[in-house]
Structures are given as C-alpha cells and as structure tokens.
C-alpha atoms as a PDB file:
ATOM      1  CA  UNK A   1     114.775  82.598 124.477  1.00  0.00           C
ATOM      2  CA  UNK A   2     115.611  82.083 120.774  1.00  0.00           C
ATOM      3  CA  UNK A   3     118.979  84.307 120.454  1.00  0.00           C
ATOM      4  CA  UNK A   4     118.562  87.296 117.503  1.00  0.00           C
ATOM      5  CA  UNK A   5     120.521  85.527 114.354  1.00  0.00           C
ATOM      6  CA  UNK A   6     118.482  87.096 111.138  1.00  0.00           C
ATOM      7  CA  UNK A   7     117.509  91.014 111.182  1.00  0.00           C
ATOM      8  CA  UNK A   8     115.519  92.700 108.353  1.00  0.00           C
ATOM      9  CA  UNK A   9     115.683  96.066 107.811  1.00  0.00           C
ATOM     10  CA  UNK A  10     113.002  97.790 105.011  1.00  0.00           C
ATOM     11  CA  UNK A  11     113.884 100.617 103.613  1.00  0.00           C
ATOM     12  CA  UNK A  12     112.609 102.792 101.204  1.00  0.00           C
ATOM     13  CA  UNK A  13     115.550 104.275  99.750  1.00  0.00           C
ATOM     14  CA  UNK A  14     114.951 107.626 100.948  1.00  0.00           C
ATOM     15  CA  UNK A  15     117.753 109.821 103.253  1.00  0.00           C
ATOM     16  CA  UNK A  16     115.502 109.138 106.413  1.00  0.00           C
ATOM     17  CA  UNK A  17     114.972 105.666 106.382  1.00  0.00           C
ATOM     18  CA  UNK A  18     118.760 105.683 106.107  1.00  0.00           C
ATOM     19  CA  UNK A  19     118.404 105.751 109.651  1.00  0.00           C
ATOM     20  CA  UNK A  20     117.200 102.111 110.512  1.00  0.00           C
ATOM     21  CA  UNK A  21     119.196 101.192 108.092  1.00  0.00           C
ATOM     22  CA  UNK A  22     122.256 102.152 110.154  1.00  0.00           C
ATOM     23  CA  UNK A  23     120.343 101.318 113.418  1.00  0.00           C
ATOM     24  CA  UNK A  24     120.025  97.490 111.851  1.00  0.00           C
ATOM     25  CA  UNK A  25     123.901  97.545 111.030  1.00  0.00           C
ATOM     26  CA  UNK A  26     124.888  98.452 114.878  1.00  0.00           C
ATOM     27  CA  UNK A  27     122.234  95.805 115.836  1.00  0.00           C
ATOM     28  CA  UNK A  28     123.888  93.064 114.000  1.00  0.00           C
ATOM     29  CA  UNK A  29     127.272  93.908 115.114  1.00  0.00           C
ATOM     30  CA  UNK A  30     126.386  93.751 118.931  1.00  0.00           C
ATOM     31  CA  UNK A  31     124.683  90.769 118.274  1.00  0.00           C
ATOM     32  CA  UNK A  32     126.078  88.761 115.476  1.00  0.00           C
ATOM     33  CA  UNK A  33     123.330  88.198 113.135  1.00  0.00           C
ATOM     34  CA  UNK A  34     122.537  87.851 109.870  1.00  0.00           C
ATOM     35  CA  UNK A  35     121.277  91.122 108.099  1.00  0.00           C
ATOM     36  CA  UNK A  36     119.596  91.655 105.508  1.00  0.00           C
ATOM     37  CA  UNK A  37     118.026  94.725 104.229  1.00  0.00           C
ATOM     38  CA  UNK A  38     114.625  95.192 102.097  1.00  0.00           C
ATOM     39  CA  UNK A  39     113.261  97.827  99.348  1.00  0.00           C
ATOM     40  CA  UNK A  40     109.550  96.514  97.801  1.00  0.00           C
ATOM     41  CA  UNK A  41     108.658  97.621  94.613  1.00  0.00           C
ATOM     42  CA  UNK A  42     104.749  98.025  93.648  1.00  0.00           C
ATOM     43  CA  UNK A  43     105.433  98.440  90.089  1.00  0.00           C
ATOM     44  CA  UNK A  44     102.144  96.696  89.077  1.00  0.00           C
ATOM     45  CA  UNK A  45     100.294  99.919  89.879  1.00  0.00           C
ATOM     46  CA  UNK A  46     102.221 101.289  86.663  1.00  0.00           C
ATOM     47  CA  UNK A  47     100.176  98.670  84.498  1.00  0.00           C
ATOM     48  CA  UNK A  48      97.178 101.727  84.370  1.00  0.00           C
ATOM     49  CA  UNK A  49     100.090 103.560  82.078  1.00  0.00           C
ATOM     50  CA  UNK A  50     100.461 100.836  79.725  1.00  0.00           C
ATOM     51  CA  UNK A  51      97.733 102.587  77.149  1.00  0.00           C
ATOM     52  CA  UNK A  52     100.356 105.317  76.914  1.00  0.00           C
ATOM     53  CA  UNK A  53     103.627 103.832  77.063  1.00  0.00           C
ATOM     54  CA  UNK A  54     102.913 100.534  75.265  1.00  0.00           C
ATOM     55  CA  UNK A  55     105.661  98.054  74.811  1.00  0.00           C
ATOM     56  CA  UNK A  56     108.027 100.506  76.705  1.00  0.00           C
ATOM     57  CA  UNK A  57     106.092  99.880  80.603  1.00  0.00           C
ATOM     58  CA  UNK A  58     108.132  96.525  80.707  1.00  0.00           C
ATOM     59  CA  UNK A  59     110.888  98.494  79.679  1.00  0.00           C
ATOM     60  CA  UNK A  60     110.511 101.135  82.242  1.00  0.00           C
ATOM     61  CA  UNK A  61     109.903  98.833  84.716  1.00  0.00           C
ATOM     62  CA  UNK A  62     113.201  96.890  84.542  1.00  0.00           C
ATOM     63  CA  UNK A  63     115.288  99.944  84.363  1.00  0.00           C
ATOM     64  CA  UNK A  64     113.161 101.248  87.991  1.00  0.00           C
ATOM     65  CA  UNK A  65     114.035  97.705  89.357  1.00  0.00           C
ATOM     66  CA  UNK A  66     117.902  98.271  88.264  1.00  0.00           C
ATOM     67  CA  UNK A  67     118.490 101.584  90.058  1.00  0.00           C
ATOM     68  CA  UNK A  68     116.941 100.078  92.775  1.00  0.00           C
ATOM     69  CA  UNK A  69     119.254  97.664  93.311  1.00  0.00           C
ATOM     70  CA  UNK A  70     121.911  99.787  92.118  1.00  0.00           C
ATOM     71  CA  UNK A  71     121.016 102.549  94.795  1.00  0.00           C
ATOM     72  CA  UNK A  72     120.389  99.930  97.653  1.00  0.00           C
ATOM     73  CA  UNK A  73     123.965  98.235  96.952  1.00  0.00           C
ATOM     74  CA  UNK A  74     125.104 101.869  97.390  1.00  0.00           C
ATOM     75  CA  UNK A  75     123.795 102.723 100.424  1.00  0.00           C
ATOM     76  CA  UNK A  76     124.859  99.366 102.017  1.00  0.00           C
ATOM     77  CA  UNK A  77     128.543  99.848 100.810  1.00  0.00           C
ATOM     78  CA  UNK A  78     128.948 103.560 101.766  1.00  0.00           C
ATOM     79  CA  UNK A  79     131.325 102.915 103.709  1.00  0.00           C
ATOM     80  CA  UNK A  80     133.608 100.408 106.382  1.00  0.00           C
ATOM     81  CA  UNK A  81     131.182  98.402 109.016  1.00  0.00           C
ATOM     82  CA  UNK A  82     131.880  95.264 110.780  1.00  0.00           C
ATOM     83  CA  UNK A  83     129.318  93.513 109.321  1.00  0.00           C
ATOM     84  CA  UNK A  84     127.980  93.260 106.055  1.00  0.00           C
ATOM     85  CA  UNK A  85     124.276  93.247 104.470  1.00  0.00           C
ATOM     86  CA  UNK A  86     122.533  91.180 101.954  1.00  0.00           C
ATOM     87  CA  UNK A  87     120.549  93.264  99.309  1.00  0.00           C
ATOM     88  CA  UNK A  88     116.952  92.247  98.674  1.00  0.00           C
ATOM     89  CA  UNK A  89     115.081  93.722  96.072  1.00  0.00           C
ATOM     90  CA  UNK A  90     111.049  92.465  95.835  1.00  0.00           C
ATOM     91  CA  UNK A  91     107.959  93.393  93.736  1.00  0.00           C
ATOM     92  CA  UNK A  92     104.530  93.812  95.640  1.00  0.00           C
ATOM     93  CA  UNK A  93     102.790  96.227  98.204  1.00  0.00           C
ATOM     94  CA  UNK A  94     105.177  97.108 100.641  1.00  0.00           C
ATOM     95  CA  UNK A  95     103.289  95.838 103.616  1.00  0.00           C
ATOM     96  CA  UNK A  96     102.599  91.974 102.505  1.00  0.00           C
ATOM     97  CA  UNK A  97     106.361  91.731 101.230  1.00  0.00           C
ATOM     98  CA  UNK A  98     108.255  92.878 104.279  1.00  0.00           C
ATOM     99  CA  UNK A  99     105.675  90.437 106.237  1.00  0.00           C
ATOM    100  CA  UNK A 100     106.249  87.913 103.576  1.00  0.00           C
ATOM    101  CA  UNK A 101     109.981  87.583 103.763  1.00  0.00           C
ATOM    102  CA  UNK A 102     109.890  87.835 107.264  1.00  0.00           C
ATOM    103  CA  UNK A 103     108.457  84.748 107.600  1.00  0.00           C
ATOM    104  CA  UNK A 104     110.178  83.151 105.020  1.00  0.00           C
ATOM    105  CA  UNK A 105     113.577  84.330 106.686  1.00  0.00           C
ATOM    106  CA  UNK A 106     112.080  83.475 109.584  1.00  0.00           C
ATOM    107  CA  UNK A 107     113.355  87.095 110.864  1.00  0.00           C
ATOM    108  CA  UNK A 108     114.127  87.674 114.802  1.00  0.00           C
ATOM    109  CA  UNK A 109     113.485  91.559 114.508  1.00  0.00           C
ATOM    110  CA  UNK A 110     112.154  93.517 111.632  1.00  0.00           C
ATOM    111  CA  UNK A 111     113.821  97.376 111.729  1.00  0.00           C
ATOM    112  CA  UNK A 112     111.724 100.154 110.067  1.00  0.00           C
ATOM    113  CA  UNK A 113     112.047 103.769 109.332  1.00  0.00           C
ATOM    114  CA  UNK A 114     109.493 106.138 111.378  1.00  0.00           C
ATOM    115  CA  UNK A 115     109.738 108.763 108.510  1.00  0.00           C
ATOM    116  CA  UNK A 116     110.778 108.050 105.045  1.00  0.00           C
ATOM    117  CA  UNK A 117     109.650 109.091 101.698  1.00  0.00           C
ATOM    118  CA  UNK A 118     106.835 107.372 100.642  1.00  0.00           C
ATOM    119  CA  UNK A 119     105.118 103.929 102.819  1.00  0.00           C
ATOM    120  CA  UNK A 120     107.627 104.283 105.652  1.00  0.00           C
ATOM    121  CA  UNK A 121     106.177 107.726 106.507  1.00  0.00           C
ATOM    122  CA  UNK A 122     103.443 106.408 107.602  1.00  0.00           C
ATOM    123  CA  UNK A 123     103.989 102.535 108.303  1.00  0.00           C
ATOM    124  CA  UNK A 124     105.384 103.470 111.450  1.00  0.00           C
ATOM    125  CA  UNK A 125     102.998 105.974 112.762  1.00  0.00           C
ATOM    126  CA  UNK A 126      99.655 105.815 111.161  1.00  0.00           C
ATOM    127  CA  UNK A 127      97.366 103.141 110.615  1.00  0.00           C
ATOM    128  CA  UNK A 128      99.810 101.197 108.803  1.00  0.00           C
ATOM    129  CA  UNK A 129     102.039 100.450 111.636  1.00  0.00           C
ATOM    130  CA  UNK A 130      99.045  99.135 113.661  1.00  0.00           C
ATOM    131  CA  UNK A 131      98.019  96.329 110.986  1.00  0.00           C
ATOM    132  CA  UNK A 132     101.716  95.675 110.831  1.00  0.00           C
ATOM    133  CA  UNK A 133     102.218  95.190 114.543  1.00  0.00           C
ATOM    134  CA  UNK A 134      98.843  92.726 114.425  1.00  0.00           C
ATOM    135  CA  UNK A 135     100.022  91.098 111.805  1.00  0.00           C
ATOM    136  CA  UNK A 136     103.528  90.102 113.055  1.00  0.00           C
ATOM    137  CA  UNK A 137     102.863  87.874 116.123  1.00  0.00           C
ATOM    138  CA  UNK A 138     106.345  86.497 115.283  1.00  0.00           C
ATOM    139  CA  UNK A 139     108.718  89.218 114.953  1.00  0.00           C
ATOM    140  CA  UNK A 140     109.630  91.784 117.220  1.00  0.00           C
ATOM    141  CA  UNK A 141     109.405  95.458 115.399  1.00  0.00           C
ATOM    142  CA  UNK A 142     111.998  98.013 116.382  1.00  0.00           C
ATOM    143  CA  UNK A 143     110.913 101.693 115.103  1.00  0.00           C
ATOM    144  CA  UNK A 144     113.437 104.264 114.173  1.00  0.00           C
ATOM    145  CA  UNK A 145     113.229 107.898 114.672  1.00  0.00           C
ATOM    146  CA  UNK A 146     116.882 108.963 115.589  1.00  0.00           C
ATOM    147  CA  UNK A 147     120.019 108.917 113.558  1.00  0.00           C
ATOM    148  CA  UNK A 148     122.053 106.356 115.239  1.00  0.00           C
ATOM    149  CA  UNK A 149     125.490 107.225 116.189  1.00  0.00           C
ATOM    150  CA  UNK A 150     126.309 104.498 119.088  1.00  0.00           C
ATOM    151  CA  UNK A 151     124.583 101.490 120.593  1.00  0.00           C
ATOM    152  CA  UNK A 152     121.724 101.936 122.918  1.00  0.00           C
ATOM    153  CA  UNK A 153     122.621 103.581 125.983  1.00  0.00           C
ATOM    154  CA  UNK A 154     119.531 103.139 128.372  1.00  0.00           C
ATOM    155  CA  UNK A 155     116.432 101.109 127.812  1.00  0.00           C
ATOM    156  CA  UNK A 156     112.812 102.187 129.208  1.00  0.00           C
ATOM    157  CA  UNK A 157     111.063  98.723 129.555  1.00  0.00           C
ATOM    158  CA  UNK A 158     107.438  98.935 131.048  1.00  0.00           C
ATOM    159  CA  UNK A 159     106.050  96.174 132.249  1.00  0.00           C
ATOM    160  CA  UNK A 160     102.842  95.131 133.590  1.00  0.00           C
ATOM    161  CA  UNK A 161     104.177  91.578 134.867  1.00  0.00           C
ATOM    162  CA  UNK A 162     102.957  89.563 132.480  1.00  0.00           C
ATOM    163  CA  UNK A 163     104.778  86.924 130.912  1.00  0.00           C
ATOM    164  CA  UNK A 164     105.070  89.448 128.090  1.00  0.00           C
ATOM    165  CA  UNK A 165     107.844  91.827 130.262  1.00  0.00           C
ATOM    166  CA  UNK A 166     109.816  88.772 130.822  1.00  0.00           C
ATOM    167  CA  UNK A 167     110.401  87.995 127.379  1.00  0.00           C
ATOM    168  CA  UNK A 168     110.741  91.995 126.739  1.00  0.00           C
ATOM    169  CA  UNK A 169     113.646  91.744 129.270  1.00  0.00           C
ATOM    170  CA  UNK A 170     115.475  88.827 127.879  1.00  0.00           C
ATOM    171  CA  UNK A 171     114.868  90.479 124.137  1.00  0.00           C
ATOM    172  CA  UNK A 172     116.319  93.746 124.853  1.00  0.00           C
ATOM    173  CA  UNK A 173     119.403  92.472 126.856  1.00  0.00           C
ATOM    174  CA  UNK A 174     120.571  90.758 124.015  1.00  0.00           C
ATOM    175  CA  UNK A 175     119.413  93.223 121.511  1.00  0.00           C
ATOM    176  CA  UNK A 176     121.617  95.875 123.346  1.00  0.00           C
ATOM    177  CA  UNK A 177     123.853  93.967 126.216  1.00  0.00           C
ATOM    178  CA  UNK A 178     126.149  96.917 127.378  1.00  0.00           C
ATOM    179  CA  UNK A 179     122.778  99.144 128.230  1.00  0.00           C
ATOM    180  CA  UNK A 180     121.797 100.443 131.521  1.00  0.00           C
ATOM    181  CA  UNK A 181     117.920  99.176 132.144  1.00  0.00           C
ATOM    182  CA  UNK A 182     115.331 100.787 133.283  1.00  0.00           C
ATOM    183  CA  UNK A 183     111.887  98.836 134.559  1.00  0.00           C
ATOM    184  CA  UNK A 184     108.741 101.189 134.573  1.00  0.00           C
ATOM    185  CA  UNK A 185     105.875 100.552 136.073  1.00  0.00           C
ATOM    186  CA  UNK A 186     102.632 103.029 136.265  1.00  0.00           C
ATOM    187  CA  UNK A 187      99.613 102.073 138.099  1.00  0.00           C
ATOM    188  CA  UNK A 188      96.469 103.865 138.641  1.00  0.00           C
ATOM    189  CA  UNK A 189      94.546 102.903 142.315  1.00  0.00           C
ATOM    190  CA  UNK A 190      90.867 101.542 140.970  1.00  0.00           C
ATOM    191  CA  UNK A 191      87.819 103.566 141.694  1.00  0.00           C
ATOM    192  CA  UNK A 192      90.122 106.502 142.537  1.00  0.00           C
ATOM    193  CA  UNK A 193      88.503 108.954 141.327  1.00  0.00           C
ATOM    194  CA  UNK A 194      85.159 107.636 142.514  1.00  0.00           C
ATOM    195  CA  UNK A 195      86.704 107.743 145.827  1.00  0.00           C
ATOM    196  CA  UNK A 196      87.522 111.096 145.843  1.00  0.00           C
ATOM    197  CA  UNK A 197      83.955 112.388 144.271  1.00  0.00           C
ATOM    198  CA  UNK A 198      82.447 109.911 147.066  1.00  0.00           C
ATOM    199  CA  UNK A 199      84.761 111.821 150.035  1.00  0.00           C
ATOM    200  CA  UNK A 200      87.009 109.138 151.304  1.00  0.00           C
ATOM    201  CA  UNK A 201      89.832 111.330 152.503  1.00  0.00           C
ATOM    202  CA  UNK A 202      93.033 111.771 150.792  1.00  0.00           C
ATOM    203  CA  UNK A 203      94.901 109.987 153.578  1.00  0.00           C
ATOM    204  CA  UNK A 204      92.954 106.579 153.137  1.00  0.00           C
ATOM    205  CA  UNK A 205      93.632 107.036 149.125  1.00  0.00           C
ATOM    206  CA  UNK A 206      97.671 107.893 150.146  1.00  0.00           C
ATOM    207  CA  UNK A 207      97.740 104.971 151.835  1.00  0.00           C
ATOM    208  CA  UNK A 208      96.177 103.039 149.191  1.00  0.00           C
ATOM    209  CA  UNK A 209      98.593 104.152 146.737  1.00  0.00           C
ATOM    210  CA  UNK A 210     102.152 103.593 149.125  1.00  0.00           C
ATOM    211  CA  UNK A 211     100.373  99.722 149.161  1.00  0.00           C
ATOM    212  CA  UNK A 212     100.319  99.586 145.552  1.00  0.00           C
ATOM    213  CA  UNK A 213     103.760 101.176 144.636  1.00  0.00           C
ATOM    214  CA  UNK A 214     105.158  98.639 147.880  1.00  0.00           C
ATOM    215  CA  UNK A 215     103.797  95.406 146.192  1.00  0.00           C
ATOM    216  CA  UNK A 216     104.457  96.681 142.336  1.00  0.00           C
ATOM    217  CA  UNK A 217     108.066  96.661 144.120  1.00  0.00           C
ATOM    218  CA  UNK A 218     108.182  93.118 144.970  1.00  0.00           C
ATOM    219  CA  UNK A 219     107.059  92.008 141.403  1.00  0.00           C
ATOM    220  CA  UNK A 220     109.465  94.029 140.271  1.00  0.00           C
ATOM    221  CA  UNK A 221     112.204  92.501 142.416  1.00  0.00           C
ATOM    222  CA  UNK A 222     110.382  89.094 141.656  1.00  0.00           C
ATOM    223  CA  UNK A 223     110.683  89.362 137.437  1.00  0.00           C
ATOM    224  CA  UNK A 224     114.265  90.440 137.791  1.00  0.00           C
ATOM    225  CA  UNK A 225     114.797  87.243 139.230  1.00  0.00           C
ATOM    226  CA  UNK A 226     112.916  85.522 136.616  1.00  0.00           C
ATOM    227  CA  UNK A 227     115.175  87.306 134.090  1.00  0.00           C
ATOM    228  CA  UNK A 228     119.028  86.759 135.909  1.00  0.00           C
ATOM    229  CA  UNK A 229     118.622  90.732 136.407  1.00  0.00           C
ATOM    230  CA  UNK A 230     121.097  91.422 139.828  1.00  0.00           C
ATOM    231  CA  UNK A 231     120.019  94.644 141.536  1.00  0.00           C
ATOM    232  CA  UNK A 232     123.272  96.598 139.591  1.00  0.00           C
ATOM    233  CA  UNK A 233     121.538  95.681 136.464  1.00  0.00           C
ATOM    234  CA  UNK A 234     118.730  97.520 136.386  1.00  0.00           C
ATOM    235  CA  UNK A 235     116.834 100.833 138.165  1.00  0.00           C
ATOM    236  CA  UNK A 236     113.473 100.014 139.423  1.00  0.00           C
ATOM    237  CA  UNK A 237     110.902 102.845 138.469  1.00  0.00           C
ATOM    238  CA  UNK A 238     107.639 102.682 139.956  1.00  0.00           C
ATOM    239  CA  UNK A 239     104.627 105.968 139.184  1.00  0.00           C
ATOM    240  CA  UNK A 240     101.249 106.746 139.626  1.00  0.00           C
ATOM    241  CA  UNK A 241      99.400 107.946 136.380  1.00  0.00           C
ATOM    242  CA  UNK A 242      98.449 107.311 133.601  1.00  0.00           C
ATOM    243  CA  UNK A 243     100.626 104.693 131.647  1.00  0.00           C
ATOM    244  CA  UNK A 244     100.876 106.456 128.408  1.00  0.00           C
ATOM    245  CA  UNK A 245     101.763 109.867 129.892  1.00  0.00           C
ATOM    246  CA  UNK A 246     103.985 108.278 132.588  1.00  0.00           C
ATOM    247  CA  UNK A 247     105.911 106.552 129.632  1.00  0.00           C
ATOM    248  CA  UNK A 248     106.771 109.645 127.895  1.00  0.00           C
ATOM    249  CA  UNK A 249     107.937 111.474 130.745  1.00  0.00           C
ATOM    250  CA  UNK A 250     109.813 109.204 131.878  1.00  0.00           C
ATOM    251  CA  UNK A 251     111.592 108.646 128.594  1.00  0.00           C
ATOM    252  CA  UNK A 252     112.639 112.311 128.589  1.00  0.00           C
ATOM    253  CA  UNK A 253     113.680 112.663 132.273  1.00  0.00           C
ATOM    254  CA  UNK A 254     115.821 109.721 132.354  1.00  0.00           C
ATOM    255  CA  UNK A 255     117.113 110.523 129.139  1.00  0.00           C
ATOM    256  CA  UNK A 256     116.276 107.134 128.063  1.00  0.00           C
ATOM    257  CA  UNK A 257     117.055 106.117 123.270  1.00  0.00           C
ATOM    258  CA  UNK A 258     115.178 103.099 123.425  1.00  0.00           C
ATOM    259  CA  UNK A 259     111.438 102.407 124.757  1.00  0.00           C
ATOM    260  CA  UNK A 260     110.942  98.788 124.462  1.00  0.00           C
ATOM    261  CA  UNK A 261     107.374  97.412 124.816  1.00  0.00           C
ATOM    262  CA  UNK A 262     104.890  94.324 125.235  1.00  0.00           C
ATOM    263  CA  UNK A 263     102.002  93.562 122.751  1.00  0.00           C
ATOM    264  CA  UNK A 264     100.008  90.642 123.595  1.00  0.00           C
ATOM    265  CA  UNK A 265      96.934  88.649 122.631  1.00  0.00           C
ATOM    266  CA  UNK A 266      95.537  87.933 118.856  1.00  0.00           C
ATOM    267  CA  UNK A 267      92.267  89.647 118.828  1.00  0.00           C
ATOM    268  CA  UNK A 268      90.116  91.831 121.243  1.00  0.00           C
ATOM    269  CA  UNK A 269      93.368  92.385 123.790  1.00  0.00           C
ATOM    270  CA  UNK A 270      95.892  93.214 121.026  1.00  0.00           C
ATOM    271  CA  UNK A 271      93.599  95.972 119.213  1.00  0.00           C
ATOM    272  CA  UNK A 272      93.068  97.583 122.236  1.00  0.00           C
ATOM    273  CA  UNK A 273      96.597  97.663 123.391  1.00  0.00           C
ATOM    274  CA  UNK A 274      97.535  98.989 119.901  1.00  0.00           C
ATOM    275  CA  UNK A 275      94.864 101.711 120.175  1.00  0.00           C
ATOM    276  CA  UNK A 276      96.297 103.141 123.171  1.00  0.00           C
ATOM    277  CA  UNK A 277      99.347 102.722 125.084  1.00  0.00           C
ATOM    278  CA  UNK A 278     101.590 101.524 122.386  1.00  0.00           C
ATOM    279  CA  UNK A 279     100.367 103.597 119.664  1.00  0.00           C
ATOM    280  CA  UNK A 280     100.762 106.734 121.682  1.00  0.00           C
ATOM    281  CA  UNK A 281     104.390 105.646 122.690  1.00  0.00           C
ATOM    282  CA  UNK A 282     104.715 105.241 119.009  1.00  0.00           C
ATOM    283  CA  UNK A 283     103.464 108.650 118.291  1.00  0.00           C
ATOM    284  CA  UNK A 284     104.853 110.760 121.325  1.00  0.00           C
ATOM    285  CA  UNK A 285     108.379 109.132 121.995  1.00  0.00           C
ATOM    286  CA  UNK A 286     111.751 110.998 120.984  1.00  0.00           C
ATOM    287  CA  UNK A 287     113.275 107.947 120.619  1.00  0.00           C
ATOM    288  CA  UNK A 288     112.839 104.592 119.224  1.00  0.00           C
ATOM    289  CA  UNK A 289     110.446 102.505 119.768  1.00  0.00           C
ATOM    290  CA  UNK A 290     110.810  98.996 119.877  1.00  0.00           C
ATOM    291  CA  UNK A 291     107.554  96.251 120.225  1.00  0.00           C
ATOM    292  CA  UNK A 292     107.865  92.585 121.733  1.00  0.00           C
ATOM    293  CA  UNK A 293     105.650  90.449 120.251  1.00  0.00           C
ATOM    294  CA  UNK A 294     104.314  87.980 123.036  1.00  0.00           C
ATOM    295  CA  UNK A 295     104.023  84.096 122.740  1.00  0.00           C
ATOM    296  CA  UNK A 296     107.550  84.017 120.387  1.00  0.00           C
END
C-alpha cells in the first residue's frame, strides 16, 4: 500500500476546527508526511454587495483574504511541534477546493473538522459530508470530533472481509502504528426473524448463529494473515446485531478514539453504504471517524 506522505487538513478558522488541525499535526509526526493545511474563501458571493460598496468590494476583499492568511499562519505557529505546516489560502466553494487540491496534491488523507463555524459544521455530518465521501474515491477522510491530546490509542476497524478491510488494516497501522487494534465484525443470521415468526425453535436458530460467529472467526484469523497482523496485534470481536448499533457500542465499551471504516463501490453500492452504516457511525460515534476509500 502507498505509504501516507501528503496530509491536508481544511479548516475553517474557527476554535473547533482547531481540532483536526492538531489531529493532522500528530498524524504527520507519527508518520512523516508532508502537511499542509487549507482555509477556502467564497468571496465571490460578496459580488451581490458591489451596488453598495462600489470600488471598495475589491478592496474589502483583499483585506478578508489578508487576515486569513494572517490568522491561519497564527494558528499553525502557536506554538513548538515536530513538524511544520504549509499555509494554503484558496478562493471558491469550500467543497470543490478542498477536493480540488486534493487531487492536485495528490493527498493520502484529507482531515476535517466535525463542528466548526460555518461549512465544517455541517461537511462532516450532514449532507455535505456524504457528497464529499462520494466524491473522494482517492483519499481517505479522517473526521474529527475530539480535541486531540495523544496519538490514537485503540482502533475499532469493522470489516465485512472484503478487500476493502484489508486495505482499512494496512491504512490505519500506518496512520497510527503504536495502537492496539480492534477487528469488529456484526452479522445478522438471514431470514431470522422469519424463522422465529415461522416457529423454528430457538435452539436450531442458536445453533445457526454459534456457526456463523465460528466461521466469521476463521476470516478473521484468515485477513490478519493477509495483513502481517500476529495474534498479539489485534483483539478479534465478533457480535450479533445490527451493524450500526453494534458499532457504537462497541466503540464505547472498549473505550475505543478512532472508528476506522470501508466505503466501496462508485454508484448504487456506495450511496447505500453512505446512507446507512457509515453515516450513522458518522453521526453517533464519540470519537473520530475515519473512512477508507476502496480501490486506492
């Protein structure tokens, strides 16, 4: 797997999306890459106050772009790191820049703010965040909720087996290589409920289940193979329930700071992926969130 060398962080310059601002910092020291850090500026949709302000809206809009800059370079030099940041300052909609200069970076991961003043509020979270995540086939999107104090202690990684959770593997371990690793994986016995409604006794639907959880073991064991994971390197986690649920308790019960996820597919797959498992984690986690792109 291509190793993490370029990061880009968007921020909007508000106190919360400090936070993934800091988060990006830690990630480039653990793993050496370049980092650069992005504020967009829409100022076009000032041009509707040109009938007032005349001449001056060119004016106005060079001195916004200034403190910009001058309040980004602040925030990056607040104090001591081990690694330093690269300023960027762009015009246009928020959205098509960051996507923009991620592909012309060619970024490895793009780091956003869950909450933030303005965009980031809701890029994360709302509707935003999903045409984001569709739109970035290439780059793997880490989502920021908590104010980062140390690495990332424990990663929740569900997988589903699909080439996707390899590649989620080999991602986070280099994203965060001192963290303990936790593989999830929820499964729901077909026709269950049908079962029930049709009398089958709970016994036969036990049994049903212990053969499901038995073989989801032996993928398990079989991907960490795939992905050089020795049994010391990872706790295998395997529930029945719903996925989404199952996620989020497990997140809290195993105290986990980092849910790391597959998205797959282009079209029909990826929309419906978006729509439900992933955009609930996105919604309902304590902790960040970050999203694999498959195929990178």
């Amino acid at each position: 797997m291509k190793p993490i060398a370029r990061i880009l962080a968007a921020t909007d310059l508000s106190a919360p999306a400090r936070h993934a601002v800091e988060r990006g910092f830690l990630v480039a020291t653990a793993t050496g890459a370049r980092y650069s850090v992005l504020h967009a500026l829409e100022l076009d949709t000032m041009d509707s106050m040109r009938e007032w302000l005349g001449d001056n809206l060119d004016g106005v809009k060079r001195k916004l772009e200034d403190q910009a800059r001058e309040t980004l370079s602040q925030q990056l030099h607040t104090a001591a790191r081990d690694v330093t940041a690269d300023a960027l300052i762009a015009l246009g909609a928020p959205l098509a820049t960051i996507i923009e200069r991620a592909d012309a970076m060619d970024a490895d991961l793009l780091v956003l703010g869950a909450h933030g003043g303005n965009f980031l509020r809701h890029l994360a979270l709302g509707s935003m965040a999903s045409r984001l995540l569709r739109k970035t086939t290439r780059h793997p999107v880490l989502v920021v909720k908590q104010a980062p104090h140390e690495p990332y202690r424990r990663l929740l990684l569900p997988v589903d087996f699909s080439p996707v959770s390899a590649q989620a593997i080999r991602f986070a371990r280099q994203l965060a290589p001192a963290a303990d690793i936790v593989l999830l994986h929820t499964f729901e016995a077909p026709f269950e409920g049908k079962l029930t409604y049709a009398g089958v006794e709970e016994s036969v639907i036990q049994r049903y289940r212990d053969t499901a959880r038995a073989e989801a073991l032996r993928h398990m064991r079989l991907l960490a193979e795939q992905t050089a994971l020795d049994s010391s390197d990872y706790t295998p986690v395997v529930v029945h329930g719903d996925p989404s649920q199952q996620i989020i308790a497990q997140e809290q019960e195993l105290d986990c700071d980092l849910i790391v996820m597959g998205k797959q597919g282009t079209h029909v797959t990826e929309e419906l992926l978006l729509g439900s498992v992933t955009k609930h984690v996105l919604a309902e986690s304590q902790g960040d969130v970050l999203v694999i792109c498959g195929a990178r």
